[in-house]
PDB file of N, CA and C in Angstrom:
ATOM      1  N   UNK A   1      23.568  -3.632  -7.151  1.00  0.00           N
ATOM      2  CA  UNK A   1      22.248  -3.926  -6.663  1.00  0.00           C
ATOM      3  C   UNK A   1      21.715  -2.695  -5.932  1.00  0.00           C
ATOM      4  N   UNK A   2      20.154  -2.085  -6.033  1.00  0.00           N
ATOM      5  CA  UNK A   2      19.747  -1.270  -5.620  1.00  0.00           C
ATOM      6  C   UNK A   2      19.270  -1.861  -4.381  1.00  0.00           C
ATOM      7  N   UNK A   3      19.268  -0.310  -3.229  1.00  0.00           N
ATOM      8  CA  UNK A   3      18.235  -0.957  -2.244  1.00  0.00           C
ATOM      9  C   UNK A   3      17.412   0.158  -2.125  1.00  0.00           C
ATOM     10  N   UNK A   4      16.249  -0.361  -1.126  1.00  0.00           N
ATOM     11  CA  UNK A   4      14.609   0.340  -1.007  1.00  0.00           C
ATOM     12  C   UNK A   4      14.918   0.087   0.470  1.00  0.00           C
ATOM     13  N   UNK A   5      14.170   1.328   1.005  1.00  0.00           N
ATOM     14  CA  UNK A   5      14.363   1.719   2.244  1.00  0.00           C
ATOM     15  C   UNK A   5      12.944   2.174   2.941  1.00  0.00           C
ATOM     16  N   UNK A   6      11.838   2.047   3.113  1.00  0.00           N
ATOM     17  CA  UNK A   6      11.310   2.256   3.503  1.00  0.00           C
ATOM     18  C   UNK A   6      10.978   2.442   5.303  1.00  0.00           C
ATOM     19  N   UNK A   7      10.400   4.064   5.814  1.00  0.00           N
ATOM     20  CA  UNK A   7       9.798   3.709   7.277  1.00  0.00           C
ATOM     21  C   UNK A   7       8.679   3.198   7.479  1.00  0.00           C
ATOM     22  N   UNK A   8       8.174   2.642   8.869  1.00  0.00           N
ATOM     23  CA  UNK A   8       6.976   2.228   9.408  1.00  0.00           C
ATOM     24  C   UNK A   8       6.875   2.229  10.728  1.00  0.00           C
ATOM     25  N   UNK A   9       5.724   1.878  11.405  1.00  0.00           N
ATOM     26  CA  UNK A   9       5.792   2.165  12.740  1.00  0.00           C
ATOM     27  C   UNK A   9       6.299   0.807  13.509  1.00  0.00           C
ATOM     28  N   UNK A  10       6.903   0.930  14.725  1.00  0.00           N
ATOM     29  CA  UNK A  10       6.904  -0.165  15.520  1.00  0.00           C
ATOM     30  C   UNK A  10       6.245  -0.799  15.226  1.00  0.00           C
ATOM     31  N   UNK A  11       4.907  -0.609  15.354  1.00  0.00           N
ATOM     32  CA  UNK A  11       3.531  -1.887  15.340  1.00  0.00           C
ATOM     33  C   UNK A  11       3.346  -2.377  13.766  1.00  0.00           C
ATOM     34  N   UNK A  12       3.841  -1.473  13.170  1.00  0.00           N
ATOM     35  CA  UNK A  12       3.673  -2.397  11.406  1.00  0.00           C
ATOM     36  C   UNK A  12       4.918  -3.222  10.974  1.00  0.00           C
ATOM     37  N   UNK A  13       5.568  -2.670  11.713  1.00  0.00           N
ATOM     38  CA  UNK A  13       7.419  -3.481  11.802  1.00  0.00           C
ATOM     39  C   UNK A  13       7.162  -4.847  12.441  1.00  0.00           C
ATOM     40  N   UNK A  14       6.657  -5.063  13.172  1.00  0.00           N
ATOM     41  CA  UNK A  14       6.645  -6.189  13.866  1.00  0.00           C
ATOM     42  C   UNK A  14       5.380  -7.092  13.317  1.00  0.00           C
ATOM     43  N   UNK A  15       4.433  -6.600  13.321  1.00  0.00           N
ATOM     44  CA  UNK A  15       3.540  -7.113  11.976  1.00  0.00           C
ATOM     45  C   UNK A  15       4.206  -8.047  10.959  1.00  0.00           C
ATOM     46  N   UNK A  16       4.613  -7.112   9.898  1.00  0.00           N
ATOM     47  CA  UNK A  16       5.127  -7.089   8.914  1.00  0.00           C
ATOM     48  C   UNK A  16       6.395  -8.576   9.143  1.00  0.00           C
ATOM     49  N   UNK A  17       7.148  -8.200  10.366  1.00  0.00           N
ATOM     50  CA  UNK A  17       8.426  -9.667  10.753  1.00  0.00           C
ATOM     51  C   UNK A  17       7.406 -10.938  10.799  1.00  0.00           C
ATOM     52  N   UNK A  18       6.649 -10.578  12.003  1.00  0.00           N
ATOM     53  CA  UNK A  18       5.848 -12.205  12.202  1.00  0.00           C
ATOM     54  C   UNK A  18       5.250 -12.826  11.121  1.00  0.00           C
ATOM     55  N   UNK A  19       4.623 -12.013   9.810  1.00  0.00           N
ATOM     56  CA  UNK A  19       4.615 -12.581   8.928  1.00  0.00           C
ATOM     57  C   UNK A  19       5.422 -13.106   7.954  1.00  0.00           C
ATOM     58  N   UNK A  20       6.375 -12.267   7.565  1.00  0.00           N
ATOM     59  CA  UNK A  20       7.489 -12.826   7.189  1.00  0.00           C
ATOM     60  C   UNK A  20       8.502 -14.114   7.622  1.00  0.00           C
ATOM     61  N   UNK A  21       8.096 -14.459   8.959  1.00  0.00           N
ATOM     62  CA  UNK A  21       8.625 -15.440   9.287  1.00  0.00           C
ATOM     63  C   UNK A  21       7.790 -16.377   9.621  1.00  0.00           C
ATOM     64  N   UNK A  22       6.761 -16.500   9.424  1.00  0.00           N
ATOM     65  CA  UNK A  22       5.572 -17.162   9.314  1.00  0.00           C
ATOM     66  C   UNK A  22       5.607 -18.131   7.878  1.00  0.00           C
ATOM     67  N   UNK A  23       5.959 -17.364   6.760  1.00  0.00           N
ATOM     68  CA  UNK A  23       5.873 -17.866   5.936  1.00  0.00           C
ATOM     69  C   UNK A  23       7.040 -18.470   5.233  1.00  0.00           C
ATOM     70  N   UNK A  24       8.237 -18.063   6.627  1.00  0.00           N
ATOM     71  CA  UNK A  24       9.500 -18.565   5.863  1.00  0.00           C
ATOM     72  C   UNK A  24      10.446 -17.403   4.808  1.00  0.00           C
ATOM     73  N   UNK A  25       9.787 -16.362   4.725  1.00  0.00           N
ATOM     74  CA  UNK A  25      10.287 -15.215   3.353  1.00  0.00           C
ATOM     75  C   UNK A  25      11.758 -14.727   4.408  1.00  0.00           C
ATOM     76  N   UNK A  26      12.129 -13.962   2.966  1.00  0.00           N
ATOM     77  CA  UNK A  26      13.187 -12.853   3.684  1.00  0.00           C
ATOM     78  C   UNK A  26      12.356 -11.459   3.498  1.00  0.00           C
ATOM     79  N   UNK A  27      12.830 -10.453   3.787  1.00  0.00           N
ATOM     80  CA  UNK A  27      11.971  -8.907   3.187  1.00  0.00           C
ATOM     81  C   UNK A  27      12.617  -9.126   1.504  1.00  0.00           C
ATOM     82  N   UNK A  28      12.938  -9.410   0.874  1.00  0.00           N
ATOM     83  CA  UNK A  28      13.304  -9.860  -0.825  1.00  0.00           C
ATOM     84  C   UNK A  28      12.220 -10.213  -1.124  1.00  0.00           C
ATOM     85  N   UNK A  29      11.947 -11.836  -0.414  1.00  0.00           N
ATOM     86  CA  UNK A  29      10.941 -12.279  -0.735  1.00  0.00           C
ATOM     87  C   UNK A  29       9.620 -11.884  -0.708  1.00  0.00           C
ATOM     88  N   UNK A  30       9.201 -11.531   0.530  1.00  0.00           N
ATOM     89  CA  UNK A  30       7.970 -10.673   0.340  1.00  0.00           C
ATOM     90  C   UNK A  30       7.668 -10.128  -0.419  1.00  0.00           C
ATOM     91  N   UNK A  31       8.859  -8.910  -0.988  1.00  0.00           N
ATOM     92  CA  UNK A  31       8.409  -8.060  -1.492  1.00  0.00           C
ATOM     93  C   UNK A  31       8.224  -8.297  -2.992  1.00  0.00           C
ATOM     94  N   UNK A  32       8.845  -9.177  -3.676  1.00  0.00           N
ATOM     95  CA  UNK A  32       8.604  -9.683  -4.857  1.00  0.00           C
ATOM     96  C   UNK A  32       7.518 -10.429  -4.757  1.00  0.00           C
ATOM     97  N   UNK A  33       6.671 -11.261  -4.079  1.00  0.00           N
ATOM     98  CA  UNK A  33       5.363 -12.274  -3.967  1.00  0.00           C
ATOM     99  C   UNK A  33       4.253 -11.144  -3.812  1.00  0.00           C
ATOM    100  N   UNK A  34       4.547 -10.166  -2.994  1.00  0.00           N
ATOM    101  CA  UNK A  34       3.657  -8.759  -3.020  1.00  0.00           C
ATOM    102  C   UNK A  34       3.384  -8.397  -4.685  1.00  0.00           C
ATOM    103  N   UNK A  35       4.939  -8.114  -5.422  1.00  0.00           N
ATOM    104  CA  UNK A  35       4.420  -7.907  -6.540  1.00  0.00           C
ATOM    105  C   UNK A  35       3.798  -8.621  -7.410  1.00  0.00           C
ATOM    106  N   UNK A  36       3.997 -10.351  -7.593  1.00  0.00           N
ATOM    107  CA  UNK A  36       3.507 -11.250  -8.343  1.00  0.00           C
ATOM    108  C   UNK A  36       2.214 -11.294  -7.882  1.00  0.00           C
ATOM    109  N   UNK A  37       1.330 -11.172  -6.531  1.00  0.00           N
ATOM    110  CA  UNK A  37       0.021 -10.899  -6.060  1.00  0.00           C
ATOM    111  C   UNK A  37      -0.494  -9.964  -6.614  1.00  0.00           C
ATOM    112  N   UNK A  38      -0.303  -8.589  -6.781  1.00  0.00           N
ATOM    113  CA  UNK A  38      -0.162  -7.266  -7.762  1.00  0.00           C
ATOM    114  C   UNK A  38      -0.471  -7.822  -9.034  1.00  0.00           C
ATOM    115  N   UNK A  39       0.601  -7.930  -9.583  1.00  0.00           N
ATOM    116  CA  UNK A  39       0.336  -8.339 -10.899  1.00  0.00           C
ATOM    117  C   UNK A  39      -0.274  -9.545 -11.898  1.00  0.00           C
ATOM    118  N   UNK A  40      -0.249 -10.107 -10.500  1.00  0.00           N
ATOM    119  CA  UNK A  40      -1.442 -11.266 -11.091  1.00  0.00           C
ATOM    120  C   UNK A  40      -3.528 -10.870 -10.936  1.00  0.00           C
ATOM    121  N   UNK A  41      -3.244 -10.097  -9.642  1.00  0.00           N
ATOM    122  CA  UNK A  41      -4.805  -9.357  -9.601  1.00  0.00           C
ATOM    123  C   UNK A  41      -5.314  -8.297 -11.037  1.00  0.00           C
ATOM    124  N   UNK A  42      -3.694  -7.721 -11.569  1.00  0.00           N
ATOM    125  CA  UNK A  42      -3.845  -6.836 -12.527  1.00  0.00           C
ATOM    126  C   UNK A  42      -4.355  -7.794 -13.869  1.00  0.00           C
ATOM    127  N   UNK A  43      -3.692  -8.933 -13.896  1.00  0.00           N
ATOM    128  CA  UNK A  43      -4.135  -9.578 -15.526  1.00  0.00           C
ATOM    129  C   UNK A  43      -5.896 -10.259 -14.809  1.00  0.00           C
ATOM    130  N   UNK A  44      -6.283 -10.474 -14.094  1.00  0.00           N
ATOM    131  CA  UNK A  44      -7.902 -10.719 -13.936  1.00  0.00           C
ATOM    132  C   UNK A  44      -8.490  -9.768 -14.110  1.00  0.00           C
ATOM    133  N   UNK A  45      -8.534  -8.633 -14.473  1.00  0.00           N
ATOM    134  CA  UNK A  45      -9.368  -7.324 -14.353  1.00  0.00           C
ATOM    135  C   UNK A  45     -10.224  -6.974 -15.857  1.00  0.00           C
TER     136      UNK A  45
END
């Protein structure tokens, strides 16, 4: 399994958690629903 590593700032880090746990995700999850949001905006175009 690969991993992705990305930096950010304190203030987008913590952002980024409260939503994530807002909605229940893990960072997996997000980041795959990010892409299905992506790629679902891409087939309306």
């Amino acid at each position: 399994m690969k991993n992705i590593n990305i930096e950010v700032g304190e203030e987008q880090y913590e952002s980024l958690k409260e939503t994530k746990k807002h909605h229940g995700l893990t960072w997996r999850g997000m980041l795959l629903h990010a892409q299905r949001e992506l790629d679902s905006d891409r087939a309306t175009e």
